[in-house]
Protein backbone atom coordinates (compact mmCIF):
# COMPACT_ATOMS: atom_id res chain seq x y z
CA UNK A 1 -71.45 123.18 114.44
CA UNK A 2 -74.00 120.24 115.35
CA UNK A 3 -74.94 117.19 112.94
CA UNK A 4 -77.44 119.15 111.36
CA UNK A 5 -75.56 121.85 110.14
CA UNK A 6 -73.30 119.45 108.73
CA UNK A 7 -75.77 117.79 107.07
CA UNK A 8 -76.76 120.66 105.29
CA UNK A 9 -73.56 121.93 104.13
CA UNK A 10 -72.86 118.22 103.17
CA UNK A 11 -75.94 118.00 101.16
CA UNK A 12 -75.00 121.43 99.36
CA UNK A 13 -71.59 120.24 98.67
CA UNK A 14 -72.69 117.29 96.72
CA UNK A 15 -75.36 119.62 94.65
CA UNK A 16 -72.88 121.67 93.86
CA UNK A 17 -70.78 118.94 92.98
CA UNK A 18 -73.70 117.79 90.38
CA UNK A 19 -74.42 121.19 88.85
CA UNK A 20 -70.65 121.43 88.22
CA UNK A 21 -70.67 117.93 86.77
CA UNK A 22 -73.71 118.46 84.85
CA UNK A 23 -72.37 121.90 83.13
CA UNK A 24 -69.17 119.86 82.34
CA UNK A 25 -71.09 117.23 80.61
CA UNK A 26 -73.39 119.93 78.70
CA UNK A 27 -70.17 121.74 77.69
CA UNK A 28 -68.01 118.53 76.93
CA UNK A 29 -70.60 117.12 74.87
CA UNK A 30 -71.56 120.79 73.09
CA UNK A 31 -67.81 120.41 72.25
CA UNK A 32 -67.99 117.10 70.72
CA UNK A 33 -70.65 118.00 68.05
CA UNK A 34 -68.78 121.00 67.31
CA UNK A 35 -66.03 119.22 66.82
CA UNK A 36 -67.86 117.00 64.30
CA UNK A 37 -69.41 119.32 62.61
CA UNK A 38 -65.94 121.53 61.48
CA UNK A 39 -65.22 118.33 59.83
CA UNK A 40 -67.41 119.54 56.83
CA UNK A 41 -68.44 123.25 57.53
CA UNK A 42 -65.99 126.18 58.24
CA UNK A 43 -66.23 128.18 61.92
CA UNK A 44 -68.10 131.27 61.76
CA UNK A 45 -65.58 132.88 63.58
CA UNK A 46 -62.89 132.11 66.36
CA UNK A 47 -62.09 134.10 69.52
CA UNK A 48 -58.68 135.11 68.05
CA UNK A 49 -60.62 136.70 64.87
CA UNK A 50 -63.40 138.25 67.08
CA UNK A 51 -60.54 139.94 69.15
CA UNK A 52 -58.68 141.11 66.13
CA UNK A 53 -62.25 142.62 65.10
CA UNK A 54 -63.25 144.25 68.41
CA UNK A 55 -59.27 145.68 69.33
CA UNK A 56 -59.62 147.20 65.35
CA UNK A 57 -57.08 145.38 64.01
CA UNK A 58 -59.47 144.19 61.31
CA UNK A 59 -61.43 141.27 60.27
CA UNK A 60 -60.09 140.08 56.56
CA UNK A 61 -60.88 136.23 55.54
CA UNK A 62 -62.09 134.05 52.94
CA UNK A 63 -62.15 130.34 53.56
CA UNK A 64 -60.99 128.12 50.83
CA UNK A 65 -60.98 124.52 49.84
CA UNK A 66 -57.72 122.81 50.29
CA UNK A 67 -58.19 121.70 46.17
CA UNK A 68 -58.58 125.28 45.56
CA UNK A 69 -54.98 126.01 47.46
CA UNK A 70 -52.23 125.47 45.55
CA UNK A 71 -49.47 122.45 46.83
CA UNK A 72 -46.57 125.31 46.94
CA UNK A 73 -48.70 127.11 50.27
CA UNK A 74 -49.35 123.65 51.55
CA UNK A 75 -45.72 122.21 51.52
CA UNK A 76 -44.88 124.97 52.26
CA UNK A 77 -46.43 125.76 55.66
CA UNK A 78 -45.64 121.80 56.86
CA UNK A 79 -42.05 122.63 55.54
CA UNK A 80 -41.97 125.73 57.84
CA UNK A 81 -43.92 124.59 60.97
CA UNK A 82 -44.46 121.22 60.97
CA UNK A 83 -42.42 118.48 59.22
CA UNK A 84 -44.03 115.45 60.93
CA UNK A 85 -46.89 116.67 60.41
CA UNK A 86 -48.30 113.60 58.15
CA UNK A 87 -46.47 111.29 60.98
CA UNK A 88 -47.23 112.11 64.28
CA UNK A 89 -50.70 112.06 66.08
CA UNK A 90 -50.86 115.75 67.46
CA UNK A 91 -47.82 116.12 69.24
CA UNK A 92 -44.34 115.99 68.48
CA UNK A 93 -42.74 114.56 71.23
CA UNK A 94 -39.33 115.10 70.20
CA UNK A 95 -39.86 118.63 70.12
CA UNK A 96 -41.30 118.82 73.23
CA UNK A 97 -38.15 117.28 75.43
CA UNK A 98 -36.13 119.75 73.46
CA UNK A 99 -37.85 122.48 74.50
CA UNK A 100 -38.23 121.59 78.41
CA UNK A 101 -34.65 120.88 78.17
CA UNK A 102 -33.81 124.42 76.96
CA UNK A 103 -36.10 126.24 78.87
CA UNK A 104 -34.12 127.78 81.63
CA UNK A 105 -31.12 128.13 79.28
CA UNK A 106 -31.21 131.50 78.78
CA UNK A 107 -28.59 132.07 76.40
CA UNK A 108 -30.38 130.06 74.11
CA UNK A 109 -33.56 130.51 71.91
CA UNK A 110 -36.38 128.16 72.80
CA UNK A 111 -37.36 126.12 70.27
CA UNK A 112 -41.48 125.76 70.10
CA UNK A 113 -43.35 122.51 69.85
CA UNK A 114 -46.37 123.44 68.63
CA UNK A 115 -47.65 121.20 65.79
CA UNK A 116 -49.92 122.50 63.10
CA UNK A 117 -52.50 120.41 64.77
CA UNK A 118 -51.73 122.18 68.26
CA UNK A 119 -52.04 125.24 66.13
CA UNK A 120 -55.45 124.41 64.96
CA UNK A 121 -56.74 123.58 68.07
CA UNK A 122 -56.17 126.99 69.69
CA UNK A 123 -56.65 128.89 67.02
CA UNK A 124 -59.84 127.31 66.08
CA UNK A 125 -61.26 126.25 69.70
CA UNK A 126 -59.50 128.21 72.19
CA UNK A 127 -57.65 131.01 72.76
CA UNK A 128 -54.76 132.90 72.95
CA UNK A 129 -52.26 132.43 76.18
CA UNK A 130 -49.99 129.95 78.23
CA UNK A 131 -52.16 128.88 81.15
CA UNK A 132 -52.09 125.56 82.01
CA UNK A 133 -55.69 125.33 82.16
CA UNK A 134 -55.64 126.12 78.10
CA UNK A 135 -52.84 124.01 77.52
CA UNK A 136 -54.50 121.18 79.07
CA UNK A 137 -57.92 121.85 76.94
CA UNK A 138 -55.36 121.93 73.52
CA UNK A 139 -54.10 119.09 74.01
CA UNK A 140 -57.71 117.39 74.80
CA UNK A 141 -58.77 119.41 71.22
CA UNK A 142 -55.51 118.20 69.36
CA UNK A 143 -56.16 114.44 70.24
CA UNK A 144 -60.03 114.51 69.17
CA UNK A 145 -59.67 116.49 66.21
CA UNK A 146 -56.53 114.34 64.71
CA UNK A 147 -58.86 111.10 65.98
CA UNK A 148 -62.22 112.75 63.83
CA UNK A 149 -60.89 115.02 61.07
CA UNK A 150 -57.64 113.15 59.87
CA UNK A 151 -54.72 115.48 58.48
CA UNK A 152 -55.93 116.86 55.53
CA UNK A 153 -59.00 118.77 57.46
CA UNK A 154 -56.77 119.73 59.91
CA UNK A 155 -53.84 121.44 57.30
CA UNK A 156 -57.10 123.10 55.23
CA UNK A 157 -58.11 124.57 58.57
CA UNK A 158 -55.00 125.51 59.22
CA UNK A 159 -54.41 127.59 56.27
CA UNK A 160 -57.99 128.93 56.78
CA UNK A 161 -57.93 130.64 60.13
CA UNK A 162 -54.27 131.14 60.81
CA UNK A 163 -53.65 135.00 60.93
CA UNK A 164 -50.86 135.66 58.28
CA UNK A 165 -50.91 139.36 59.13
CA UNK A 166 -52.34 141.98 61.25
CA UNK A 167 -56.12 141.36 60.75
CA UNK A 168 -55.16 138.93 58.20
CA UNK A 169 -56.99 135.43 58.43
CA UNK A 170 -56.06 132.41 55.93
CA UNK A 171 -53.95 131.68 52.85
CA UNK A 172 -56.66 133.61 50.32
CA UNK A 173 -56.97 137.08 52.56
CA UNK A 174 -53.03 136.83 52.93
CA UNK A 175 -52.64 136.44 49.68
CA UNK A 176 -54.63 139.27 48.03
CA UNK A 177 -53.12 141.49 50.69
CA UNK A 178 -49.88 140.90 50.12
CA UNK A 179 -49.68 139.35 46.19
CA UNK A 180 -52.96 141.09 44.63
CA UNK A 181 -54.00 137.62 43.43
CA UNK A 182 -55.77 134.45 44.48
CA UNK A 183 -53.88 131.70 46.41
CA UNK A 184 -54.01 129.10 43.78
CA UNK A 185 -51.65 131.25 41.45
CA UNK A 186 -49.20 131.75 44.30
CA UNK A 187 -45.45 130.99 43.41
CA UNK A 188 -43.58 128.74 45.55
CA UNK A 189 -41.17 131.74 46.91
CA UNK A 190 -44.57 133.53 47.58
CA UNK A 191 -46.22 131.06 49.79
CA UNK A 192 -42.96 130.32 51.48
CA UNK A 193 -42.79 134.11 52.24
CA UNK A 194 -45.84 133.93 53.79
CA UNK A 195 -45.46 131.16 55.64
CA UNK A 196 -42.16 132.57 56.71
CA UNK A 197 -44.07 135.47 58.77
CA UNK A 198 -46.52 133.08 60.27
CA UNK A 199 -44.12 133.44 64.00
CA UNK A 200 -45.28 136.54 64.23
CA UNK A 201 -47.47 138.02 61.37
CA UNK A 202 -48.11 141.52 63.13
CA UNK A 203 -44.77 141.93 63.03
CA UNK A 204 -42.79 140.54 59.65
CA UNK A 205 -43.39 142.17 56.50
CA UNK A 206 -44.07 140.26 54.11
CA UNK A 207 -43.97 142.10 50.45
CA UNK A 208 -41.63 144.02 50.20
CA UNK A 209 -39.90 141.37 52.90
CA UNK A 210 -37.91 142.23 55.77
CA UNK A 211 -34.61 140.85 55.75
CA UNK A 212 -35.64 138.11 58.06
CA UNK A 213 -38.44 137.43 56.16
CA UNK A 214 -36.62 136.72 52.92
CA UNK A 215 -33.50 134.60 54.58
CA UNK A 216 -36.88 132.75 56.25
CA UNK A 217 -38.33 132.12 53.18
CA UNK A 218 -34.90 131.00 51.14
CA UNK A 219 -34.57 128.10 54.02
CA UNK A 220 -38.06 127.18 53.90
CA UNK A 221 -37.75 126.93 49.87
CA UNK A 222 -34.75 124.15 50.88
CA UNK A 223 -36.93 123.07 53.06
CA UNK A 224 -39.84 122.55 50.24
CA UNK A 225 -37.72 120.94 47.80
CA UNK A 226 -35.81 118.30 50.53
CA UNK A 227 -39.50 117.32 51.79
CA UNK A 228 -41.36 117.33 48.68
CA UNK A 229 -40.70 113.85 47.22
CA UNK A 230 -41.86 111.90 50.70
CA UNK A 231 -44.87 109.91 50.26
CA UNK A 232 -46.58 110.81 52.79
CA UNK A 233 -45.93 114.75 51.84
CA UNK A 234 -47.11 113.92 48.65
CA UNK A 235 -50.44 111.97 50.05
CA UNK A 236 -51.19 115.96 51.56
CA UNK A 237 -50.45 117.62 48.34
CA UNK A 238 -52.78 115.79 46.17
């Protein structure tokens, strides 16, 4: 190839290059307002809902505001998932060794170390899977949106778009479906119930509850009542 051929394909390299950077920049900073603007307005929808909607699995959901859900569902969920939550900045590190450190153990059940603000940011931003390349994109999502919304944004959206059953989105929809009644007058066995089947809420029933679900939701009652008289619990449950 002579210098002129070179050239060229050096001079379409580095447009290339550009475009690519430019689209990142468009799409980084499209990001970043999005990301501000959840702070006060709910998600129209999220690609997990939209799939549950197009595969058929159903589309039920009705966004609350975290006054209007009752402390029981939100101790409740941070007793169950997350009990750092109010302490750590995203990630529980802890967690995290454990589970690289049990990974190839097979005899063993790996423990997860997602935290609810993990949770949030795939649930709400991304979507469903293990690649790296999504992993990488949570963890940029988890970092801005504990930086911009603070934790009690970040457990209301939580409870708003997790799915708590098959087609099942948020603390309200889950519990009409299941109780017949508005969150707010949710017992604390109830929400812990719920909350129990979060793991896998296409798979444990809920009311009537599946044996697993009900021993769940006895330890996450424990749970409730060992956790409930921290400060910084109680900061989240006002």
């Amino acid at each position: 190839m002579n210098s002129n051929g070179l050239q060229l394909n050096s001079k379409f390299f580095f447009r290339l290059l550009k475009k690519i950077w430019k689209i990142f920049l468009i799409l980084f900073a499209a990001q970043l307002v999005y990301i501000l603007l959840l702070k006060w307005i709910d998600p129209p929808i999220t690609v997990t809902q939209f799939s549950s909607w197009i595969k058929g699995d159903g589309l039920k959901r009705d966004y609350v505001d975290i006054d209007e859900m009752p402390p029981n569902i939100r101790l409740a969920v941070i007793a169950s998932e997350d009990q750092l939550f109010p302490d750590h900045n995203g990630f529980d590190i802890q967690s995290i060794k454990e589970a690289l450190i049990n990974k190839n153990k097979k005899w063993k059940r790996v423990r997860g170390a997602s935290t609810i603000s993990q949770q949030v940011a795939k649930n709400v931003f991304l979507w469903q899977g293990r690649s790296w390349i999504r992993k990488g994109l949570e963890a940029y999502t988890t970092f801005m949106i504990e930086l911009i919304w603070g934790k009690k944004r970040i457990l209301e959206m939580y409870l708003n778009v997790s799915e708590m059953g098959k087609g099942v989105f948020g603390i309200e929809a889950a519990s009409r479906y299941y109780f017949k009644k508005p969150a707010r007058k949710l017992t604390r066995m109830e929400a812990a119930l719920i909350t129990a089947g979060l793991p896998n809420p296409k798979k444990y029933r809920v009311n009537p509850p599946s044996n697993y679900v009900a021993q769940r939701g006895e330890q996450i009652v424990v749970q409730m009542n060992n956790l409930e008289p921290d400060e910084d619990i109680q900061e989240l449950l006002k």
